[in-house]
C-alpha atoms as a PDB file:
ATOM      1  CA  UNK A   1      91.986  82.703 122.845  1.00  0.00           C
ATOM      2  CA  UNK A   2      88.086  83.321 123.839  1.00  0.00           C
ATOM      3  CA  UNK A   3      85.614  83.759 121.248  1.00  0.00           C
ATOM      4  CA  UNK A   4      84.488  87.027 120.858  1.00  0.00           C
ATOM      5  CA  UNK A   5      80.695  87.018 120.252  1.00  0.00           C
ATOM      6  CA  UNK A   6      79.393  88.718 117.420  1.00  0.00           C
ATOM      7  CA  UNK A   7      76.335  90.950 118.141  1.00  0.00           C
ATOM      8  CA  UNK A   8      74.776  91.039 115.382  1.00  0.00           C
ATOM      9  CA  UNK A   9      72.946  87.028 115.241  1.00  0.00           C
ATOM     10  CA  UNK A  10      69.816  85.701 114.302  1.00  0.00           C
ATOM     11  CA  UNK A  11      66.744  86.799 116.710  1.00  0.00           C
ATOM     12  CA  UNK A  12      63.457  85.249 116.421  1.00  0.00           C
ATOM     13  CA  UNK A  13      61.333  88.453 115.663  1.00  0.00           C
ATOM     14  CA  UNK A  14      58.974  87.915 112.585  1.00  0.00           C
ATOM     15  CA  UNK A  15      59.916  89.431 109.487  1.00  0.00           C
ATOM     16  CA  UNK A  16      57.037  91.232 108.114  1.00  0.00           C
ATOM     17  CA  UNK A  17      56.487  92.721 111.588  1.00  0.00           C
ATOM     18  CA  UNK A  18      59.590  93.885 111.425  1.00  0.00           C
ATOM     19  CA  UNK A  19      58.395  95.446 107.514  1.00  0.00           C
ATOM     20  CA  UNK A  20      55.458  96.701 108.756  1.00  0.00           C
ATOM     21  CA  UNK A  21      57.071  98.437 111.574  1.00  0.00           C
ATOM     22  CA  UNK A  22      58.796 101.043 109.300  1.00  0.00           C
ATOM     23  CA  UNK A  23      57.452 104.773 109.954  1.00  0.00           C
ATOM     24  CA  UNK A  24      58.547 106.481 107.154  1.00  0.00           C
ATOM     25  CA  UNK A  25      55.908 105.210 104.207  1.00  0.00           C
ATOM     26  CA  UNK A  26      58.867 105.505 101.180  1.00  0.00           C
ATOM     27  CA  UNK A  27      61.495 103.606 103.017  1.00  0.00           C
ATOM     28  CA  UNK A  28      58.858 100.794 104.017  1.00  0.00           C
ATOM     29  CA  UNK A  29      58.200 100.124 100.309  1.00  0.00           C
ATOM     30  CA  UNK A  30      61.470 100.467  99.129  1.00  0.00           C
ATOM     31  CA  UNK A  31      62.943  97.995 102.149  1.00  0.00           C
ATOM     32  CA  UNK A  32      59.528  95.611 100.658  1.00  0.00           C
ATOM     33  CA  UNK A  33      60.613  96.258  97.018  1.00  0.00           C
ATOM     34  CA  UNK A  34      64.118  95.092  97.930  1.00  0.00           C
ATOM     35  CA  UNK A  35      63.462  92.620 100.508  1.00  0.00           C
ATOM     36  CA  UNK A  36      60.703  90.421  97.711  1.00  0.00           C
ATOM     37  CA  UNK A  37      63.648  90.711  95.613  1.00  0.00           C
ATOM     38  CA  UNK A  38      66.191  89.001  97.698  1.00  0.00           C
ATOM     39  CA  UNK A  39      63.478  86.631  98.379  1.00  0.00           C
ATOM     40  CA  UNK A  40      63.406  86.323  94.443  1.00  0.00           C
ATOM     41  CA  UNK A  41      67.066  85.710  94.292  1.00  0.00           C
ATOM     42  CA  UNK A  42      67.848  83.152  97.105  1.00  0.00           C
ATOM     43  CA  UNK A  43      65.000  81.009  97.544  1.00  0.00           C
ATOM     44  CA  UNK A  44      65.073  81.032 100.850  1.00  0.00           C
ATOM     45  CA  UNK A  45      63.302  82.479 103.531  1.00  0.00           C
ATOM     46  CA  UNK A  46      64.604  85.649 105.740  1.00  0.00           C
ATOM     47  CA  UNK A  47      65.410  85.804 109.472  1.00  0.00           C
ATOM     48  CA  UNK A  48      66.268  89.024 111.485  1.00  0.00           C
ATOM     49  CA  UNK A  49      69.796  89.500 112.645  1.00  0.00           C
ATOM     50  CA  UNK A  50      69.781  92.157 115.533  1.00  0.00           C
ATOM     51  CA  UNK A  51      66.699  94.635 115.859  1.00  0.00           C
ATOM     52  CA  UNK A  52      66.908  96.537 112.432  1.00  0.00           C
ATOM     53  CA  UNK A  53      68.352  93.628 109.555  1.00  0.00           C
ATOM     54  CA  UNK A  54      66.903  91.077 107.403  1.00  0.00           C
ATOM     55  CA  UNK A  55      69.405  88.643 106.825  1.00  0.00           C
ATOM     56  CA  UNK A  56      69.301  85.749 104.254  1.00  0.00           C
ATOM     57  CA  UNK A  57      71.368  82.234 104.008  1.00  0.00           C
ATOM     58  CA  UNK A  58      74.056  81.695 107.107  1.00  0.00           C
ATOM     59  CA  UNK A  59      77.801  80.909 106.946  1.00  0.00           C
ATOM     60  CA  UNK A  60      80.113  80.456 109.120  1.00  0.00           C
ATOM     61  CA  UNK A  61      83.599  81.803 109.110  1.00  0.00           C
ATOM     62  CA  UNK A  62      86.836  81.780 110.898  1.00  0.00           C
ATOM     63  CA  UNK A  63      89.678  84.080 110.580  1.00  0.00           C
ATOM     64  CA  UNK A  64      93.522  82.989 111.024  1.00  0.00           C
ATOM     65  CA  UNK A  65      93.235  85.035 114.830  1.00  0.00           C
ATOM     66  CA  UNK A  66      90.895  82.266 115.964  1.00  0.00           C
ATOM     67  CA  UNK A  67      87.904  84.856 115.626  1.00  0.00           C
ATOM     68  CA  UNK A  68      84.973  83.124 114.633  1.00  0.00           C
ATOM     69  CA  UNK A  69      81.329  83.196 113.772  1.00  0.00           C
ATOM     70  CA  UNK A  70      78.427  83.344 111.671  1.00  0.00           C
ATOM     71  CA  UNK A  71      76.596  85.548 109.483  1.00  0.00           C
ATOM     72  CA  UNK A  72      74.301  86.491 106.556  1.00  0.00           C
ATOM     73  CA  UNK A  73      74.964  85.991 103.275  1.00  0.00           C
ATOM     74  CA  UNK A  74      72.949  88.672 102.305  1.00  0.00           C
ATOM     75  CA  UNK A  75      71.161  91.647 103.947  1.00  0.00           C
ATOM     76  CA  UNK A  76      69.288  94.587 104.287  1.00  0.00           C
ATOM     77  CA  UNK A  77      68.402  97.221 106.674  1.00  0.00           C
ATOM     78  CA  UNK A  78      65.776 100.310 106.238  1.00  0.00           C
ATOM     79  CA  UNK A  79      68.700 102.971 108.280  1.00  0.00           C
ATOM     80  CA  UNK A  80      67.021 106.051 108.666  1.00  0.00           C
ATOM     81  CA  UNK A  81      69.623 107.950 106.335  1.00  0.00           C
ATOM     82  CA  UNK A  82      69.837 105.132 103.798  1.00  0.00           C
ATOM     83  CA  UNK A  83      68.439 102.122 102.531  1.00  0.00           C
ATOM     84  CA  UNK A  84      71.103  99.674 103.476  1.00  0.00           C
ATOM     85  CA  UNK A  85      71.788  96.760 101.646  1.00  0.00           C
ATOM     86  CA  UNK A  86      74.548  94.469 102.804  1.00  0.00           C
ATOM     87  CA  UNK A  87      77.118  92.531  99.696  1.00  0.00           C
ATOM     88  CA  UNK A  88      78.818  90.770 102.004  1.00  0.00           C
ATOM     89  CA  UNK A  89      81.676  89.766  99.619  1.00  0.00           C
ATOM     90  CA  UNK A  90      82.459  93.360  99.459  1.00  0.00           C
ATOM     91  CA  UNK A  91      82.539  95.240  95.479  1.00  0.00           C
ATOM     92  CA  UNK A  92      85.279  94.822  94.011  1.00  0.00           C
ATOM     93  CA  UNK A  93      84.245  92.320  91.526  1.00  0.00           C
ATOM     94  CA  UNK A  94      81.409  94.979  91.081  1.00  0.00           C
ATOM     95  CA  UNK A  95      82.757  97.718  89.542  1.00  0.00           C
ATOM     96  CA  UNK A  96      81.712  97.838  86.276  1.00  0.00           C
ATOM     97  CA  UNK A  97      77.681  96.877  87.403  1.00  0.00           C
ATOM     98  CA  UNK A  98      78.526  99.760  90.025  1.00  0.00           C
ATOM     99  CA  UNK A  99      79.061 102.332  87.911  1.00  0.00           C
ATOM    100  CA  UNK A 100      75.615 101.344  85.756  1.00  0.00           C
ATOM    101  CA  UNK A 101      73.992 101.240  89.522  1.00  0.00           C
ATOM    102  CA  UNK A 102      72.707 105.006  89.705  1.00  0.00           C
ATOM    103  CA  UNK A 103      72.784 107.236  92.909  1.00  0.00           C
ATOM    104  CA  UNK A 104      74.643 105.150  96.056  1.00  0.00           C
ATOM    105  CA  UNK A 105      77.357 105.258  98.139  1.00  0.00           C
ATOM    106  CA  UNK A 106      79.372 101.968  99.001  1.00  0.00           C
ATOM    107  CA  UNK A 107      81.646 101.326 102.303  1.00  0.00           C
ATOM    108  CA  UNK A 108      83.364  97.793 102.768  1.00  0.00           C
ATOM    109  CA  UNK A 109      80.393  95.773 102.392  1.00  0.00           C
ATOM    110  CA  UNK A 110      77.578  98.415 102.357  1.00  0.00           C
ATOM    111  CA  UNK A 111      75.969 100.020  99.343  1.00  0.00           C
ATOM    112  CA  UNK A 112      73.732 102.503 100.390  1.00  0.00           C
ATOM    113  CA  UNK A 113      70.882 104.164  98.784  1.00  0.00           C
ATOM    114  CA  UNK A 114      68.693 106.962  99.742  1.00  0.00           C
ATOM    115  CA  UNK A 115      65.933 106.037  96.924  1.00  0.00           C
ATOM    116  CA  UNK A 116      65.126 102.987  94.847  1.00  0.00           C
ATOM    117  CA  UNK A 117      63.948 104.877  92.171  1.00  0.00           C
ATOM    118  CA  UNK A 118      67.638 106.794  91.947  1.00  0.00           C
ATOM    119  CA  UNK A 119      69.269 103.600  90.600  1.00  0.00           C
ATOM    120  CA  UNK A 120      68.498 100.926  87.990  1.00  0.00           C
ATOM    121  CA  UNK A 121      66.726  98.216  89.500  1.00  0.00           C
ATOM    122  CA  UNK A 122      67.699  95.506  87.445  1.00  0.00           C
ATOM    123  CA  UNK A 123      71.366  96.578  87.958  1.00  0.00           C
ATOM    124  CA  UNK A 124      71.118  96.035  91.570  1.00  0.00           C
ATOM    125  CA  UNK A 125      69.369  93.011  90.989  1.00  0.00           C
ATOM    126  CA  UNK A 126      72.414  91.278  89.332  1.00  0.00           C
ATOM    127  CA  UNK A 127      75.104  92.622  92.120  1.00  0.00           C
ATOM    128  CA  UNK A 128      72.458  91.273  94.781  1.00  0.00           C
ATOM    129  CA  UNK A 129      72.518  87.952  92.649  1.00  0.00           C
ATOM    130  CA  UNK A 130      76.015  88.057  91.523  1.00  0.00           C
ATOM    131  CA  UNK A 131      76.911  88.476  95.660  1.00  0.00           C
ATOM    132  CA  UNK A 132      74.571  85.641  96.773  1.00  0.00           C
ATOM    133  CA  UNK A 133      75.606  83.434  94.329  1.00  0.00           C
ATOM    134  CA  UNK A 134      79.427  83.989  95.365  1.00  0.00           C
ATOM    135  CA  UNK A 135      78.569  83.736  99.318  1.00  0.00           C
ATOM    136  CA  UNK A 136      76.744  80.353  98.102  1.00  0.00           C
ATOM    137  CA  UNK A 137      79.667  78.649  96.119  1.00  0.00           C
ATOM    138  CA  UNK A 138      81.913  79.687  98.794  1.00  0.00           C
ATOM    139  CA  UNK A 139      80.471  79.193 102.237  1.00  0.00           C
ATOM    140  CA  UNK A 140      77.825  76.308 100.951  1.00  0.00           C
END
């Protein structure tokens, strides 16, 4: 079976360009607010992944299909409709800090918020932490 390759991967494009790239004023300092805090949280420094996300840590997986690849542990991306932070493990060990969170919307591994100062910060602090620390014992 080929290896399908994954289009979302690590690019080389500086970081705070990318921040200080954001038009809208609001979504630049929440996508700072959030990104410092990540920063906070991991330890470790952030790389892009594609054009428009900041991805921290790197694991590799492998699913029983033979699909295969890497990807953040962690992420974020300013999306014009939504701040879009990525919990890669998904929520569903979330749902209690989830329903303390505020004003979002979640998909698979999305959570999506139009504000920062429509949820409780320190609430999505802990899922952010919570999710990084999981990705971390898992994957390394």
């Amino acid at each position: 079976m080929s290896k399908l390759e994954n289009k979302t991967i690590p690019t080389n494009t500086p970081v705070d360009g990318f921040l200080s790239s954001i038009d809208d004023s609001k979504r630049q300092a929440d996508t700072q607010q959030v990104y410092q805090w990540i920063c906070e949280i991991t330890g470790i420094s952030a790389k892009m992944w594609g054009k428009t996300i900041i991805g921290f840590g790197k694991y590799h997986y492998k699913y029983d299909s033979g699909r295969e690849g890497d990807h953040f542990k962690i992420g974020l991306s300013p999306r014009k409709a939504n701040l879009t932070i990525y919990i890669v493990p998904g929520f569903n060990h979330y749902t209690g800090l989830l329903a303390k969170l505020g004003k979002h919307k979640t998909t698979v591994s999305c959570l999506y918020i139009k504000k920062l100062e429509d949820v409780n910060a320190e609430v999505l602090k802990e899922i952010m932490r919570k999710s990084y620390e999981f990705m971390s014992e898992k994957y390394g």
